[in-house]
C-alpha atoms as a PDB file:
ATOM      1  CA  UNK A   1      36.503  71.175  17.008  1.00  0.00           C
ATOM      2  CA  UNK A   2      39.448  71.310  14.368  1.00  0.00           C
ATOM      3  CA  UNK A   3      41.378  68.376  13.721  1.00  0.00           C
ATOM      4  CA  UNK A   4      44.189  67.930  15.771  1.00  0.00           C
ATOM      5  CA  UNK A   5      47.932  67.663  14.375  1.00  0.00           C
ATOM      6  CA  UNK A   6      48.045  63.604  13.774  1.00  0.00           C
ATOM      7  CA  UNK A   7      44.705  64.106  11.525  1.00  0.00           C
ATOM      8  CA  UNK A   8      46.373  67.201   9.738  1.00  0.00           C
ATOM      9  CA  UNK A   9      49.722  65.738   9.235  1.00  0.00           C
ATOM     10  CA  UNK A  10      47.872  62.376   7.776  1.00  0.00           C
ATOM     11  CA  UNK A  11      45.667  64.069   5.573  1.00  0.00           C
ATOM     12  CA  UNK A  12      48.229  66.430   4.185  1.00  0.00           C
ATOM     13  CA  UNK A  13      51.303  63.693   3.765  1.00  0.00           C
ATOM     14  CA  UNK A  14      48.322  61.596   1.609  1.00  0.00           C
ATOM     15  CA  UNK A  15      47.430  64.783  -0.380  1.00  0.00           C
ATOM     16  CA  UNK A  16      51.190  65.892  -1.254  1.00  0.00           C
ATOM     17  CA  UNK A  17      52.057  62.022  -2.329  1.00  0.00           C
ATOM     18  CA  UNK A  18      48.895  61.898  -4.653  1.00  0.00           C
ATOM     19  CA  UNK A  19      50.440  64.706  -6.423  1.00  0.00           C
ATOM     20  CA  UNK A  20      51.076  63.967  -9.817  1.00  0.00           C
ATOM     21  CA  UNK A  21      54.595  65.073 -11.091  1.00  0.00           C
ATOM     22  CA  UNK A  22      53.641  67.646 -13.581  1.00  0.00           C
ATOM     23  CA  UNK A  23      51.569  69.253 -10.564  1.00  0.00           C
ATOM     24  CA  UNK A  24      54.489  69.572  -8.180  1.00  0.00           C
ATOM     25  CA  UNK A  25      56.873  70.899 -10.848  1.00  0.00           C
ATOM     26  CA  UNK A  26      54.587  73.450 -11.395  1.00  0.00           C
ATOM     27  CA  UNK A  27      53.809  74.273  -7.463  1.00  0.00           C
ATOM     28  CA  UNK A  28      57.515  74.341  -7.224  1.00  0.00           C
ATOM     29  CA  UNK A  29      57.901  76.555  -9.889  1.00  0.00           C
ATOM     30  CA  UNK A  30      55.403  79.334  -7.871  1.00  0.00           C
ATOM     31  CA  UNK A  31      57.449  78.870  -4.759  1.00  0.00           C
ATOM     32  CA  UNK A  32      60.430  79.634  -6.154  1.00  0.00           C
ATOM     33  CA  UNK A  33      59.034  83.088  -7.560  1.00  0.00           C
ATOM     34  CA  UNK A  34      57.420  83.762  -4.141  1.00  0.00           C
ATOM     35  CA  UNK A  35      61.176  83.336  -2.472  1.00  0.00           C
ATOM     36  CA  UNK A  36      62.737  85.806  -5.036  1.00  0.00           C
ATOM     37  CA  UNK A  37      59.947  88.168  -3.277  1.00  0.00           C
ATOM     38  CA  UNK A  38      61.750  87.850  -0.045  1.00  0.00           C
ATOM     39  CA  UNK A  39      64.392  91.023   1.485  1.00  0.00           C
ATOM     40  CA  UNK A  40      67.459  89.282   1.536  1.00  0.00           C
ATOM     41  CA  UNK A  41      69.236  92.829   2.326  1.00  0.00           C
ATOM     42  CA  UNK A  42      70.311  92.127   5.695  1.00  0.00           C
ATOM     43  CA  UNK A  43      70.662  88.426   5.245  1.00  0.00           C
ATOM     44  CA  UNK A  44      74.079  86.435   5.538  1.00  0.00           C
ATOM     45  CA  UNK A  45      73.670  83.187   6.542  1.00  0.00           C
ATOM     46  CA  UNK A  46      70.319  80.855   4.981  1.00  0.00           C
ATOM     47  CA  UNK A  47      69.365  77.385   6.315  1.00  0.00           C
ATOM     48  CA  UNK A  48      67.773  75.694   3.770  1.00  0.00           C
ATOM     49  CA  UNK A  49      66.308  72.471   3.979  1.00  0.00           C
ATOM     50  CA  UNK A  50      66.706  69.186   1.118  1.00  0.00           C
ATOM     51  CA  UNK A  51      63.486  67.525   0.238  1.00  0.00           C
ATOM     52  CA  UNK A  52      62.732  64.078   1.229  1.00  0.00           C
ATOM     53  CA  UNK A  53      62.165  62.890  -2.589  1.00  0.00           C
ATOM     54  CA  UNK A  54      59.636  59.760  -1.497  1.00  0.00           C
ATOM     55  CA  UNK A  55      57.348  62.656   0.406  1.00  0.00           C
ATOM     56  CA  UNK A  56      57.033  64.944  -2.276  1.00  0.00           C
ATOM     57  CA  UNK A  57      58.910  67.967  -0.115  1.00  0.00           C
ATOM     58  CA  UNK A  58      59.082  71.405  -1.996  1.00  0.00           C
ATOM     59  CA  UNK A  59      61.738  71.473  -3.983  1.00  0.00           C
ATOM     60  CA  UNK A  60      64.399  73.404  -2.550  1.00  0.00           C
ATOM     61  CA  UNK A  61      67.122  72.863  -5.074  1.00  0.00           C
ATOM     62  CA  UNK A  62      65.417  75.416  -7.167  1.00  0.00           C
ATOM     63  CA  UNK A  63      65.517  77.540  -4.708  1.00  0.00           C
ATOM     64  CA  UNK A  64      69.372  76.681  -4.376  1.00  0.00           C
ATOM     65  CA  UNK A  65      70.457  77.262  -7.547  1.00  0.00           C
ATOM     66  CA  UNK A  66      68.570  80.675  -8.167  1.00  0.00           C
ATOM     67  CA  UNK A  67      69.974  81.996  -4.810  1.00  0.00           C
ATOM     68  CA  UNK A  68      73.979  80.866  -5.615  1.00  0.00           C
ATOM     69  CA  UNK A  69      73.048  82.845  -8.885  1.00  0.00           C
ATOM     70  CA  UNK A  70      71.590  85.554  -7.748  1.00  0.00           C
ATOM     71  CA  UNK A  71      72.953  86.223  -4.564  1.00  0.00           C
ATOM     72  CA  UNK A  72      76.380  84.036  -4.790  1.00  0.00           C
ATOM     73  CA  UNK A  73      77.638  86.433  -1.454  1.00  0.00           C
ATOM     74  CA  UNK A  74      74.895  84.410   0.912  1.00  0.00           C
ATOM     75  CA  UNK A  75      76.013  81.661   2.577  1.00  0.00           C
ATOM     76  CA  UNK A  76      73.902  78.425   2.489  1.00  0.00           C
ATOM     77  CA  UNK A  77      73.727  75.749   5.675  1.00  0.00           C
ATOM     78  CA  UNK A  78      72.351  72.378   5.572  1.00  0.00           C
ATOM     79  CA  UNK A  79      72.047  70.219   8.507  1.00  0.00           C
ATOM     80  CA  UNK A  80      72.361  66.315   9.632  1.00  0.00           C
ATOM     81  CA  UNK A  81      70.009  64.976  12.226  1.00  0.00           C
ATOM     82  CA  UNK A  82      70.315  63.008  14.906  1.00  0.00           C
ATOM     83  CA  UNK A  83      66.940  61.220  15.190  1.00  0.00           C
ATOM     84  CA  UNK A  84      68.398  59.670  19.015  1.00  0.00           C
ATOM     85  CA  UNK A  85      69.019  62.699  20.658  1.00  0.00           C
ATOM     86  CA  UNK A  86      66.409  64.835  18.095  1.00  0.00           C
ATOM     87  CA  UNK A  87      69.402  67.449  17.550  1.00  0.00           C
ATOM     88  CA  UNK A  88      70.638  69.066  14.528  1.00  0.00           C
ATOM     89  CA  UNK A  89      74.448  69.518  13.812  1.00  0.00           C
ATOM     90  CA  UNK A  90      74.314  72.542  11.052  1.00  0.00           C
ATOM     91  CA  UNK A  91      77.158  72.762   8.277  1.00  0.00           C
ATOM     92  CA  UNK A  92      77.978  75.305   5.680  1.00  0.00           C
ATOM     93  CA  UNK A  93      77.173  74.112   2.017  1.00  0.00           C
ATOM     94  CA  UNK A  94      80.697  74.705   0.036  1.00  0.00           C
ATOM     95  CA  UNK A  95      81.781  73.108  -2.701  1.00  0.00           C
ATOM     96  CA  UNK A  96      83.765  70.274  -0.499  1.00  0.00           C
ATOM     97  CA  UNK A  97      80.777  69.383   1.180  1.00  0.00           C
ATOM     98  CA  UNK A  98      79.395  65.598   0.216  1.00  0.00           C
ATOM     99  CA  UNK A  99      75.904  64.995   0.466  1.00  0.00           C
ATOM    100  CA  UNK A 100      74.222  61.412   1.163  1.00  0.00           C
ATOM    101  CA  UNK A 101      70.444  60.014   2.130  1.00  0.00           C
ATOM    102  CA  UNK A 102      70.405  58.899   5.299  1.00  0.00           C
ATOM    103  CA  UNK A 103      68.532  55.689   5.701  1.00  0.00           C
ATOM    104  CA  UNK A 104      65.247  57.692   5.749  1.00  0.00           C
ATOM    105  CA  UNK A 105      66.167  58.831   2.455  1.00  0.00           C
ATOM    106  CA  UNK A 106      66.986  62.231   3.780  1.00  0.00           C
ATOM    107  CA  UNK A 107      69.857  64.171   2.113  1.00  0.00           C
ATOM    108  CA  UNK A 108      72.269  65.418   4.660  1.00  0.00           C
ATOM    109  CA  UNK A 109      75.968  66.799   4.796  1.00  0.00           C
ATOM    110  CA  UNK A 110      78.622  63.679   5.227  1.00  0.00           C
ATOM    111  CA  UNK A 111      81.565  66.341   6.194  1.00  0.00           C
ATOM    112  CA  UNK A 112      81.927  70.178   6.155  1.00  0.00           C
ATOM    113  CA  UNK A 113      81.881  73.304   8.293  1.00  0.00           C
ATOM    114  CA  UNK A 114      80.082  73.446  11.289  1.00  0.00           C
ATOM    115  CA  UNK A 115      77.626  76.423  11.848  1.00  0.00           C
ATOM    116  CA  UNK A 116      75.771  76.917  15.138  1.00  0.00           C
ATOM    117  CA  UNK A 117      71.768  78.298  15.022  1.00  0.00           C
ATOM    118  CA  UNK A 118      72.687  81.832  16.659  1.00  0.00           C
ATOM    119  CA  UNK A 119      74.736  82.825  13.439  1.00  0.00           C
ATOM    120  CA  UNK A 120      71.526  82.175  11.017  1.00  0.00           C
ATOM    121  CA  UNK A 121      69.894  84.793   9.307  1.00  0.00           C
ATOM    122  CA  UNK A 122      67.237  83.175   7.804  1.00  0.00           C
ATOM    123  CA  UNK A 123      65.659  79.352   8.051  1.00  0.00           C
ATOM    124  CA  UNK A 124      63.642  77.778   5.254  1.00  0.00           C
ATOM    125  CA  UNK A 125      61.175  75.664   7.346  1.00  0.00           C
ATOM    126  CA  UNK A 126      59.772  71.920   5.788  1.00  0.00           C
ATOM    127  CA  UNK A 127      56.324  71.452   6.718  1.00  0.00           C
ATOM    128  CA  UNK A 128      53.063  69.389   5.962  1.00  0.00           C
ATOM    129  CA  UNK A 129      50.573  72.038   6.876  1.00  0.00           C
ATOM    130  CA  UNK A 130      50.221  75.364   9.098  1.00  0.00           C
ATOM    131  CA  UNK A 131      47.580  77.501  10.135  1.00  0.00           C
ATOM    132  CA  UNK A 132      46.317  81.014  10.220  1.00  0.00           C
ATOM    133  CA  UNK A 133      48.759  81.931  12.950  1.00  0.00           C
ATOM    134  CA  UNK A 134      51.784  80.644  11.688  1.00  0.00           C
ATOM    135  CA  UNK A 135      51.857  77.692  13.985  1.00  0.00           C
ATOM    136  CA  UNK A 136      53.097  74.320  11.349  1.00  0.00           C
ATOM    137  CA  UNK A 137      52.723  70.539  11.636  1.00  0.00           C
ATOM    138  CA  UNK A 138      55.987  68.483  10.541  1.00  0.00           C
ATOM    139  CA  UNK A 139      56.591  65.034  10.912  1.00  0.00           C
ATOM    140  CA  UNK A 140      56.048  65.266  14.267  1.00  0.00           C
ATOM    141  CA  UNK A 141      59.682  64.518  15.451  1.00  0.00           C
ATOM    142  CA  UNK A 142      60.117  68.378  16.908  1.00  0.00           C
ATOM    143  CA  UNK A 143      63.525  68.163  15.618  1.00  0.00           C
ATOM    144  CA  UNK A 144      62.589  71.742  13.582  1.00  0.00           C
ATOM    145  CA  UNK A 145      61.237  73.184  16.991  1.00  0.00           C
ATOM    146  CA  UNK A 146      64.192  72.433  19.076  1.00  0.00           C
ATOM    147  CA  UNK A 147      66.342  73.854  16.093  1.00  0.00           C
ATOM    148  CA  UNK A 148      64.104  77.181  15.799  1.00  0.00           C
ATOM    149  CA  UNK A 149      64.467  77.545  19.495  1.00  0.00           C
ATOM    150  CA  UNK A 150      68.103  77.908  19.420  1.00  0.00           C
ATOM    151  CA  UNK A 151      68.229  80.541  16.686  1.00  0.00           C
ATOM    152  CA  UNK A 152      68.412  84.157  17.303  1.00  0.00           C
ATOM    153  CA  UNK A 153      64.675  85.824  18.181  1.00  0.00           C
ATOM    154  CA  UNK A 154      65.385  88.065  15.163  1.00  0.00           C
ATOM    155  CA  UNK A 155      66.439  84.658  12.480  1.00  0.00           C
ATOM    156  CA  UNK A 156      63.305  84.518  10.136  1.00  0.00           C
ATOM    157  CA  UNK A 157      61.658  81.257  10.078  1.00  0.00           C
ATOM    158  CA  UNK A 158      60.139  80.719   6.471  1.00  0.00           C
ATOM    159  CA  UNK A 159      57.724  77.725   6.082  1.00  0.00           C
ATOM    160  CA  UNK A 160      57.555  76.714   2.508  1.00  0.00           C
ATOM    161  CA  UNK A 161      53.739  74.991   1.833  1.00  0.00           C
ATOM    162  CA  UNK A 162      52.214  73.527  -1.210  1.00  0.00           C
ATOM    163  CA  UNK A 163      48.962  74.365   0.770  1.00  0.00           C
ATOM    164  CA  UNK A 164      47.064  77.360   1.737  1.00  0.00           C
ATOM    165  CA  UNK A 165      46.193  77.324   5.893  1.00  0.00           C
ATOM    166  CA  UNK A 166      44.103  75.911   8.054  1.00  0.00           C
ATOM    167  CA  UNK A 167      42.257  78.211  10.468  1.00  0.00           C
ATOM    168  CA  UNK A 168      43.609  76.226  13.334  1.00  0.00           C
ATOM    169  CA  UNK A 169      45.710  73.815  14.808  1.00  0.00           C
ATOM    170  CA  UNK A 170      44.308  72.909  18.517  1.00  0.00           C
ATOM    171  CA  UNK A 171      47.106  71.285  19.985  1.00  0.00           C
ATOM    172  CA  UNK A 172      50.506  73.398  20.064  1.00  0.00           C
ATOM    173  CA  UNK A 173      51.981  73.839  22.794  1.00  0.00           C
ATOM    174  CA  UNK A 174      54.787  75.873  24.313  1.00  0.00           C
ATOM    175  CA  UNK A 175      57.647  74.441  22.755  1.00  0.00           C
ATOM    176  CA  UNK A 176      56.039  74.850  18.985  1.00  0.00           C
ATOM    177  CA  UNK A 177      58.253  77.547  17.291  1.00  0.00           C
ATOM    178  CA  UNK A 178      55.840  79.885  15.299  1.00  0.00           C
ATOM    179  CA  UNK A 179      56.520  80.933  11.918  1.00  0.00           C
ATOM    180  CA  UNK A 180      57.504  84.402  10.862  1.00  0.00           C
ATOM    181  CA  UNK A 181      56.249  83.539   6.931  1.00  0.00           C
ATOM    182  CA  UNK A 182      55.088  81.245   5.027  1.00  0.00           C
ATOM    183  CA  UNK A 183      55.043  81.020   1.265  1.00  0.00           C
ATOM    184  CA  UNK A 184      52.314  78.919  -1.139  1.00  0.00           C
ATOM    185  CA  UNK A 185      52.265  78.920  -4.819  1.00  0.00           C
ATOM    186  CA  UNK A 186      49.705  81.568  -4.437  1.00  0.00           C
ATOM    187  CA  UNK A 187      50.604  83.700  -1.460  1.00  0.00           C
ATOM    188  CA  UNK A 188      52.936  85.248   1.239  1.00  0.00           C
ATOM    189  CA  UNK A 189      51.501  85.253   4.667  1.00  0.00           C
ATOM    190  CA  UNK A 190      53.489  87.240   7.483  1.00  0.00           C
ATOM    191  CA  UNK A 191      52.991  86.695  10.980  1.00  0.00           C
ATOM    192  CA  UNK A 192      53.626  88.472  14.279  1.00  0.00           C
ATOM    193  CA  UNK A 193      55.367  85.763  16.682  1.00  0.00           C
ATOM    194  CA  UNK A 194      57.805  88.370  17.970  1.00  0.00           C
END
């Protein structure tokens, strides 16, 4: 039988924090010349998530910075969580907009724009681990899967994985949002969840 999410998420969180430095830089590095890959013709509007620093996230500010530079017309969103009600309030990333950890040490928007899911083009997706299918594991909060939900059908959900995939993770379930790609150092996998 293949593990089940709590064993993937475990052994993926330990193997990401064991990371040395130099290793991560470099993975980062790759990711960031897999995302130039990406068609950003017909995008507008990019969710992008801000790594959790103590769990070794990708780095997304890369990512950031290449895309302002590159592609200054986009516009970037960021979002706050509320870990109560496991909602996401979504805000436009201009230069006004303050940024602070939260007391999980996540970075989120203080003040700014609000943007709601249905005006998203395209989401850059956190994750631990994901299989052949596209299905992910997260923290396990389903914060990310109540967000995805609420985008449009035709929003591309882009995981972003230090890791190449399992074959399978057993236990999704209906309300798991599949992915539409995911990108490793290595490669870009595309998947049919349409």
């Amino acid at each position: 039988m293949s593990p089940l999410k709590k064993d993937i998420r475990r052994e993926y969180l330990q193997q990401r924090i064991a990371m040395s430095l130099e290793k991560a830089t470099m993975l980062n590095a790759r990711l960031l010349e897999q995302c130039k890959q990406l068609d950003y013709t017909n995008v507008q509007y990019i969710h992008i998530f801000l790594p959790i620093s103590g769990k070794l996230e990708a780095d997304t500010y890369g990512i950031v910075q290449w895309l302002r530079e590159t592609l200054p017309q986009l516009h970037l969103v960021i979002s706050r969580s509320d870990l109560s009600s496991g909602e996401m309030l979504h805000y436009l990333w201009e230069e006004s907009t303050e940024i602070a950890s939260n007391h999980f040490g996540i970075p989120e928007p203080v003040n700014g724009r609000l943007i709601t899911p249905d005006q998203l083009d395209l989401i850059f997706v956190p994750l631990l681990a994901f299989d052949e299918r596209g299905h992910r594991v997260g923290y396990g909060k389903g914060m990310y899967d109540l967000f995805l939900s609420q985008c449009r059908p035709s929003a591309q959900k882009v995981g972003l994985s230090f890791f190449e995939p399992v074959p399978v993770i057993e236990d999704t379930y209906d309300g798991d949002v599949a992915l539409d790609i995911v990108l490793t150092p290595d490669h870009i996998y595309h998947f049919t969840t349409k």
